[in-house]
Each structure stands twice: as structure tokens, then as C-alpha cells.
C-alpha atoms as a PDB file:
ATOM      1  CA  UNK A   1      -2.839  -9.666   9.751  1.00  0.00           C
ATOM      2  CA  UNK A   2      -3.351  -9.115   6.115  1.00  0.00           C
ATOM      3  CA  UNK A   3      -3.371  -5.675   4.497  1.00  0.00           C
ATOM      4  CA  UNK A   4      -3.741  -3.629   1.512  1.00  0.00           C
ATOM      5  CA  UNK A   5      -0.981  -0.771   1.098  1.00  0.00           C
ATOM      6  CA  UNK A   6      -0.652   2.439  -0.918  1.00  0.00           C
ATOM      7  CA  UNK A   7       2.346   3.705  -1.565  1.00  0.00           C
ATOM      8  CA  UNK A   8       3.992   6.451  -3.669  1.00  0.00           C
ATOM      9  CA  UNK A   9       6.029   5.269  -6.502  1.00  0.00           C
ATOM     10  CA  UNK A  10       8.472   8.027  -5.475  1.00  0.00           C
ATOM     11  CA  UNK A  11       9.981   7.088  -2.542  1.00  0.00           C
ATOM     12  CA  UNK A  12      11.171   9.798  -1.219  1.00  0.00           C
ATOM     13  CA  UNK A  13       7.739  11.269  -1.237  1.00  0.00           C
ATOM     14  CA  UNK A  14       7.051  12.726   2.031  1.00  0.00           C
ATOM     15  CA  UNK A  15       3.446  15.052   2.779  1.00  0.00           C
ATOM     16  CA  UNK A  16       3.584  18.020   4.598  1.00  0.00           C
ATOM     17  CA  UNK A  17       1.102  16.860   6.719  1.00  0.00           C
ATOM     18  CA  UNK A  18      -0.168  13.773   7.076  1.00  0.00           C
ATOM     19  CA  UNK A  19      -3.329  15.187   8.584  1.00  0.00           C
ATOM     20  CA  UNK A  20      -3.700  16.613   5.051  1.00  0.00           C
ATOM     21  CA  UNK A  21      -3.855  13.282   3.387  1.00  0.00           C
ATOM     22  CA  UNK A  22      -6.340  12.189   6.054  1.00  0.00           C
ATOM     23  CA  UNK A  23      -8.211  15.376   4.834  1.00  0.00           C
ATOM     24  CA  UNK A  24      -8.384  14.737   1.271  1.00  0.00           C
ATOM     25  CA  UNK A  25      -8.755  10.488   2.085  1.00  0.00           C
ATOM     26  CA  UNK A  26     -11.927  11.547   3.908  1.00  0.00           C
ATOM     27  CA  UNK A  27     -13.023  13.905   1.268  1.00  0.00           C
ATOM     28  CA  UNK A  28     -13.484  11.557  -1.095  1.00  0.00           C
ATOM     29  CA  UNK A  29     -14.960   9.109   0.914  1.00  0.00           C
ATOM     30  CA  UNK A  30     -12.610   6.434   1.903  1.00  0.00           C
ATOM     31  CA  UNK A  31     -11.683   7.568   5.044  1.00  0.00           C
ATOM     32  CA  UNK A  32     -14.404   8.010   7.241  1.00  0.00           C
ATOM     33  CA  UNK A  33     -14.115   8.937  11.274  1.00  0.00           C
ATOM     34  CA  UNK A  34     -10.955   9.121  13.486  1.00  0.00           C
ATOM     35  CA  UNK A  35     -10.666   5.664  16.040  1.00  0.00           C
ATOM     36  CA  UNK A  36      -9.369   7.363  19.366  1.00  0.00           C
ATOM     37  CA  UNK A  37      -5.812   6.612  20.399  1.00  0.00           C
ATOM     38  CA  UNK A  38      -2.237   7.927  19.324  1.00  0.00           C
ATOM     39  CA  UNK A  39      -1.870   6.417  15.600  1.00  0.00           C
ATOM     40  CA  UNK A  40      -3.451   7.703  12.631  1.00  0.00           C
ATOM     41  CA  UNK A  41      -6.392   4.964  12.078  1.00  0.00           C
ATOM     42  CA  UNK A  42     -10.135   5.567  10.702  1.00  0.00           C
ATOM     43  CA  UNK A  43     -13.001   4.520   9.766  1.00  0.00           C
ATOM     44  CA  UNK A  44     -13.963   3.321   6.312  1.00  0.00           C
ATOM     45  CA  UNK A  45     -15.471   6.364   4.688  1.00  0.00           C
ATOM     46  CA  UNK A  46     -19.046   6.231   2.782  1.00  0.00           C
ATOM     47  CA  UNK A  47     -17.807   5.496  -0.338  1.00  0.00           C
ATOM     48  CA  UNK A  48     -14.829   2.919   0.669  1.00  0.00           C
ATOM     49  CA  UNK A  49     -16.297   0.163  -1.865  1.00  0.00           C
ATOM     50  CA  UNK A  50     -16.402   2.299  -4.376  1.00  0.00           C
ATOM     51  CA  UNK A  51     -12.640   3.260  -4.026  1.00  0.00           C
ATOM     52  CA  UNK A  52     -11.540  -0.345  -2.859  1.00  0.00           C
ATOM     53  CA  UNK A  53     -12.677  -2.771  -5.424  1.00  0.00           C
ATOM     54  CA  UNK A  54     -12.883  -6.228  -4.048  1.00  0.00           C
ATOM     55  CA  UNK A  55     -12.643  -9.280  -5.960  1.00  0.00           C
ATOM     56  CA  UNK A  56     -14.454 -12.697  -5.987  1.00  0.00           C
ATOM     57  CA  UNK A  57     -17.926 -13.896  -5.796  1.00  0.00           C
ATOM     58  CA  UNK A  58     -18.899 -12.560  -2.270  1.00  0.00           C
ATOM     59  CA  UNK A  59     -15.833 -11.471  -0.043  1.00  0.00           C
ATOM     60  CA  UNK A  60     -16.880 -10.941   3.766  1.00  0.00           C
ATOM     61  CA  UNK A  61     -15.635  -7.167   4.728  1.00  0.00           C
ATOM     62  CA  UNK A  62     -16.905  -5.516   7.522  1.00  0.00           C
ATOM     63  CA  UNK A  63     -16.876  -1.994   7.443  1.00  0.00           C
ATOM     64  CA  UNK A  64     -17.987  -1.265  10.946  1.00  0.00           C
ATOM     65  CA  UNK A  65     -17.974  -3.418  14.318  1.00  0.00           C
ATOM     66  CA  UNK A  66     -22.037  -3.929  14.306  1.00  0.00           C
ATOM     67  CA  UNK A  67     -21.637  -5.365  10.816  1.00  0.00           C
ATOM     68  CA  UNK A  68     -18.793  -8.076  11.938  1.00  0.00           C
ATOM     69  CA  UNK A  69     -19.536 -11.202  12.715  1.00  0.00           C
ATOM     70  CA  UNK A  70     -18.140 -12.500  15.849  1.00  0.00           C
ATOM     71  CA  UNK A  71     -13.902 -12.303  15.799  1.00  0.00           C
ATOM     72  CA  UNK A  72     -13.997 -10.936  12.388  1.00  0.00           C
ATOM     73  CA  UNK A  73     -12.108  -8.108  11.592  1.00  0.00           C
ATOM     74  CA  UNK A  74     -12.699  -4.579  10.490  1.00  0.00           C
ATOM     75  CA  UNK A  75     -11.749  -2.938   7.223  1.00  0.00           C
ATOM     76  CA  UNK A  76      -9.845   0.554   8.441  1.00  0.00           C
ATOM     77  CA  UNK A  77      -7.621   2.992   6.933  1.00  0.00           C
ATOM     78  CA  UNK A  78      -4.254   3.677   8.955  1.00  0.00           C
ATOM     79  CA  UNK A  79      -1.578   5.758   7.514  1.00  0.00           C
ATOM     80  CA  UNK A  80       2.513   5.315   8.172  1.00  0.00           C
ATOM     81  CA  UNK A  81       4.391   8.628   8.160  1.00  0.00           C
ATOM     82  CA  UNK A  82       8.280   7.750   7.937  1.00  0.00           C
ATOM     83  CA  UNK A  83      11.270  10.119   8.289  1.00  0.00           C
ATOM     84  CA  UNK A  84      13.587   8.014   6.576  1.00  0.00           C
ATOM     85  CA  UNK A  85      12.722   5.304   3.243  1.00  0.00           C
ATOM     86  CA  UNK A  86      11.348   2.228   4.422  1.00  0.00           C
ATOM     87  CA  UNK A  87      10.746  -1.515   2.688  1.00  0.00           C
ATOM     88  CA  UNK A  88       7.729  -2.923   4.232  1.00  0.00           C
ATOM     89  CA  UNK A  89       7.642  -6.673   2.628  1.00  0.00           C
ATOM     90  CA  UNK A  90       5.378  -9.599   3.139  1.00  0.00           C
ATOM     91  CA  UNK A  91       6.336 -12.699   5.200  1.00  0.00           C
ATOM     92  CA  UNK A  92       7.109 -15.083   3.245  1.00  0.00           C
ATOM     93  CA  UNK A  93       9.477 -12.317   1.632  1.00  0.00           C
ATOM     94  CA  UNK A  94       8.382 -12.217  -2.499  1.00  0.00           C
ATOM     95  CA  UNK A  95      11.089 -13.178  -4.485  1.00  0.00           C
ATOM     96  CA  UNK A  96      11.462  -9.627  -7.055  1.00  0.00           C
ATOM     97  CA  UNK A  97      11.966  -9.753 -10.630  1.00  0.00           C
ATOM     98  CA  UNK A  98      13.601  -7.175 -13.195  1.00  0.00           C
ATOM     99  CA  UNK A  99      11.093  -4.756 -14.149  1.00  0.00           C
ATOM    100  CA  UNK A 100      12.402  -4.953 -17.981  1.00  0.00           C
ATOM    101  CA  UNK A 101      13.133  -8.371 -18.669  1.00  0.00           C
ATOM    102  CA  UNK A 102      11.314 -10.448 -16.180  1.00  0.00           C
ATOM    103  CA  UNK A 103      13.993 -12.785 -14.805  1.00  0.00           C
ATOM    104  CA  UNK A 104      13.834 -12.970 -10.925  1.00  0.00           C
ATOM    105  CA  UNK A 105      16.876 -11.236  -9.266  1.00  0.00           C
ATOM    106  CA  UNK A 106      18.256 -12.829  -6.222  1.00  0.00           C
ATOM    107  CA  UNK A 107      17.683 -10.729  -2.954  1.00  0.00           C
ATOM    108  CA  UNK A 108      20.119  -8.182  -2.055  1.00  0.00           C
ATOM    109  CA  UNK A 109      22.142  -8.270   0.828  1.00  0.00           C
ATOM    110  CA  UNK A 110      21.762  -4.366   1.237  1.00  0.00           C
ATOM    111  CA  UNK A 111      18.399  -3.524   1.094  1.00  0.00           C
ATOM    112  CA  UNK A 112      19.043   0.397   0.596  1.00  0.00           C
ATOM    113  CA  UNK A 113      16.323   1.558  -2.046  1.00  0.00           C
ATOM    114  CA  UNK A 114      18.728   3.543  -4.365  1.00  0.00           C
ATOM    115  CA  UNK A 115      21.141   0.627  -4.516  1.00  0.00           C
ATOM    116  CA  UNK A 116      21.799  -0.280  -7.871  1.00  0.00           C
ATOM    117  CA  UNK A 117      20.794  -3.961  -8.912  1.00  0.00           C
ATOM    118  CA  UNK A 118      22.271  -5.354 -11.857  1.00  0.00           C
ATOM    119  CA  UNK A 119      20.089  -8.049 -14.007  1.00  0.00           C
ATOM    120  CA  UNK A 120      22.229 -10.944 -15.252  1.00  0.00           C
ATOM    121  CA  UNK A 121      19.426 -11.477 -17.820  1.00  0.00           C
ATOM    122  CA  UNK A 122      19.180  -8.494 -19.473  1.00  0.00           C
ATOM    123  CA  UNK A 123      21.833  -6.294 -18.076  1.00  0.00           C
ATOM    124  CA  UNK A 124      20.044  -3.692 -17.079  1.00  0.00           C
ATOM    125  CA  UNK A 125      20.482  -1.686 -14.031  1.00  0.00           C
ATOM    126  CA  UNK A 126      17.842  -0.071 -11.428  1.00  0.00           C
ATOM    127  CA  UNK A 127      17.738   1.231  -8.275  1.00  0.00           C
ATOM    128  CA  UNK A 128      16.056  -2.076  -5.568  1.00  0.00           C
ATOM    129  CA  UNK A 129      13.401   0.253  -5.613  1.00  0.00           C
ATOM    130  CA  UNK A 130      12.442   0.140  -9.674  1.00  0.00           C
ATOM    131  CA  UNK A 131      12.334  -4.091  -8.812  1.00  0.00           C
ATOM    132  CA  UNK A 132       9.174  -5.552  -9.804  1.00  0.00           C
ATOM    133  CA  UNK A 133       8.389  -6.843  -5.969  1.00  0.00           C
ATOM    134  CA  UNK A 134       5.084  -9.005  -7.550  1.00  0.00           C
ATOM    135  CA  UNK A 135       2.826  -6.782  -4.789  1.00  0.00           C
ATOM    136  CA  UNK A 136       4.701  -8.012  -1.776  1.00  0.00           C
ATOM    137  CA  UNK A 137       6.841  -5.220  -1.112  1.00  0.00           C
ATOM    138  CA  UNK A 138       7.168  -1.375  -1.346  1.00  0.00           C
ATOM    139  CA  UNK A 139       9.416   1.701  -0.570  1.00  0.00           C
ATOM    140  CA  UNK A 140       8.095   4.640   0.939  1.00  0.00           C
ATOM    141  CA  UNK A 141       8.426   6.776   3.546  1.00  0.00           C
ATOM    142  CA  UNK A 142       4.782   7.541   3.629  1.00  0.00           C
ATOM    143  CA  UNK A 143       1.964   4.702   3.460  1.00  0.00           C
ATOM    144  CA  UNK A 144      -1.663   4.382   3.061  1.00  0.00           C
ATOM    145  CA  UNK A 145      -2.889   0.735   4.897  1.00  0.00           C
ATOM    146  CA  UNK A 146      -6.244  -0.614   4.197  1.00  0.00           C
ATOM    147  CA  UNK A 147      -6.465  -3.362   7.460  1.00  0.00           C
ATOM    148  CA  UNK A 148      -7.911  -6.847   6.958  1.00  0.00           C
ATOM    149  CA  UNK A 149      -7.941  -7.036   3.205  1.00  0.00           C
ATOM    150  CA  UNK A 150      -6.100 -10.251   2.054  1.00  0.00           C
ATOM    151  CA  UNK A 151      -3.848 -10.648  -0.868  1.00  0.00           C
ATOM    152  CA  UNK A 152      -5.467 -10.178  -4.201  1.00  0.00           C
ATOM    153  CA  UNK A 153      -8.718  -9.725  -2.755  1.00  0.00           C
ATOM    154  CA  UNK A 154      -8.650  -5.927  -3.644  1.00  0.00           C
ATOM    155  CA  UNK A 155      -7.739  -3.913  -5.942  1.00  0.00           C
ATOM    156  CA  UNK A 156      -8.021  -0.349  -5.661  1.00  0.00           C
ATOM    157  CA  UNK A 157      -9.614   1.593  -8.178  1.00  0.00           C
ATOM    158  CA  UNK A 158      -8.567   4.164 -10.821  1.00  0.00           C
ATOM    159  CA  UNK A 159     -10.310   6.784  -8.847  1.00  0.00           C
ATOM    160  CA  UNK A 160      -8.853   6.716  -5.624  1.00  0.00           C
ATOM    161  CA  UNK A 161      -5.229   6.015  -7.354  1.00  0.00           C
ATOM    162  CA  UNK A 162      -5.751  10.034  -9.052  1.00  0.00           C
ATOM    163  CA  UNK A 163      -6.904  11.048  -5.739  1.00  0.00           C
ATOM    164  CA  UNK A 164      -3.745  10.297  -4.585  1.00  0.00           C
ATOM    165  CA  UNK A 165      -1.387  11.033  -7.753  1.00  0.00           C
ATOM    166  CA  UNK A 166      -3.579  14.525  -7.829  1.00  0.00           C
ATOM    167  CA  UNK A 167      -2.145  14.817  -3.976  1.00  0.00           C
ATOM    168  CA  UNK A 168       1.281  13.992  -4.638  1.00  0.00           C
ATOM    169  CA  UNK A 169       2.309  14.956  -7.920  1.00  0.00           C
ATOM    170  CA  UNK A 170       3.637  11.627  -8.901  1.00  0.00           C
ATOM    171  CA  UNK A 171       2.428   7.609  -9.651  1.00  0.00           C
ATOM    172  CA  UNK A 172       1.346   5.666  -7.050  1.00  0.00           C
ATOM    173  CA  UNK A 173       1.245   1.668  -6.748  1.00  0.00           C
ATOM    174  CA  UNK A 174       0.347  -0.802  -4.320  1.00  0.00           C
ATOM    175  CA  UNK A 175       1.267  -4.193  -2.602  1.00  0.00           C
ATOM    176  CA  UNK A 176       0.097  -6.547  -0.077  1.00  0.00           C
ATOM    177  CA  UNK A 177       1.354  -7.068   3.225  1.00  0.00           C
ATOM    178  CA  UNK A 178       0.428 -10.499   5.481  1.00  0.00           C
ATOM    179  CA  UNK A 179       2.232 -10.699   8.660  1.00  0.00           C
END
């Protein structure tokens, strides 16, 4: 499965409630209707394409099951609450680079997000974190997943990235995730 995923550049960042975030998601229009069952997964909201900007000449996203073609998959919005920082990373596992200078870093053995990685290039030193992950990875302990959307094939817009910095305080970014 292939997926978009929204993440605050924070990681630490933690809501309240995630039920808030589904509030505000659904507000503006991404999030539409809960699915039933135990994990946090909707609907794509009325004004999903407007907040999801895909790329390309004519990509095929569904938005609801009657508009699928047979065995293909629905666009939906599921969110990951974590109590403790997580690194959710592609398969095959990006290979990061050093935010300042570019030159790709070799992958840590400890994958703790405050560990300090030092750039042979440039000598600088950030926290695995601050890595430049080339949208295959992200910290968090709180995620926003937009299902089925393949790598590169969506962007999301300016608008829904305030939505989400006006709801947190802080920057947000994004990655891809196949698996």
C-alpha cells in the first residue's frame, strides 16, 4: 500500500485530542464521514482535491467505493496517535542526506530522533530528525495518512498545510510511505 503522510515538523508534537484534529480535518473539507470500526479512518471530505493536489495528466483516485473501478482502491484519511516518537520509513528505506550541505549520511545504527548525526561533509551536527529523509521518512508521534496515493503523485497544498500549522502551532512536512 502506498500513502501520503502528514506529519508535524516537531516531533514531539502530540494533540490533545485526536478527535479534535478529525474536527478541524473535516471542517475544512478533507475529511469527510467516519468508516465504522476501532481506528480513526474517514472519508474524503468535499473539498479533498482541493487540499490534496495531485499531479500528472489524469491520475485515477477514487474518492468513494461507487466511483472505484473494480479492485481499485479508495483515497481515505486515517490518523496515527503515538505515545512515544516514531520513524515511519518507506520500504526500500531512503537513503537521508544532510539538510545543510547535501551529502548523503550513512544510516544510523540508533534510530532515536534526538540522536545527534554528525556530517563528514560539512561538519555539521543535527538531531536524525533535522535529516533531509528525500520524503521517505518522518518522526512524529502524531500522523495524518492519506491511503492509496503513490509517491509523488500528490502534493498537498498550501492551504491544508496552515490548516494544520494554524492547529499545531508549528511547521508541518510530509513524506511518502509504500509498504
Amino acid at each position: 500500500m502506498h500513502s501520503l503522510y502528514l506529519h508535524c515538523q516537531d516531533p514531539l508534537w502530540r494533540p490533545a485530542s485526536p478527535d479534535h484534529v478529525a474536527g478541524v480535518l473535516s471542517g475544512a473539507g478533507l475529511a469527510g464521514a467516519r468508516e465504522e470500526g476501532e481506528a480513526p479512518l474517514y472519508r474524503a471530505g468535499e473539498r479533498f482535491r482541493t487540499l490534496v493536489m495531485f499531479l500528472g495528466c489524469s491520475p485515477g483516485v477514487s474518492l468513494t467505493a461507487q466511483q472505484a473501478a473494480d479492485g481499485q482502491p479508495v483515497c481515505r484519511i486515517r490518523l496515527h496517535d503515538f505515545r512515544d516518537v516514531q520513524l515511519l520509513e518507506s520500504r526500500p528505506v531512503p537513503a537521508p542526506r544532510c539538510a545543510a550541505c547535501r551529502a548523503p549520511q550513512e544510516r544510523p545504527t540508533s534510530l532515536a530522533y534526538d540522536r545527534l548525526q554528525h556530517c563528514s561533509g560539512c561538519g555539521e551536527s543535527v538531531p536524525l530528525y533535522r535529516l533531509d529523509w528525500r520524503r521517505g521518512a518522518g518522526f512524529g508521534r502524531f500522523f495524518v495518512e492519506i491511503e492509496h496515493v503513490f509517491p509523488h503523485e500528490a502534493v498537498p497544498a498550501d492551504g491544508l498545510m496552515s490548516i494544520l500549522e494554524a492547529l499545531s502551532g508549528k511547521a508541518w512536512d510530509y513524506f511518502y510511505l509504500s509498504r
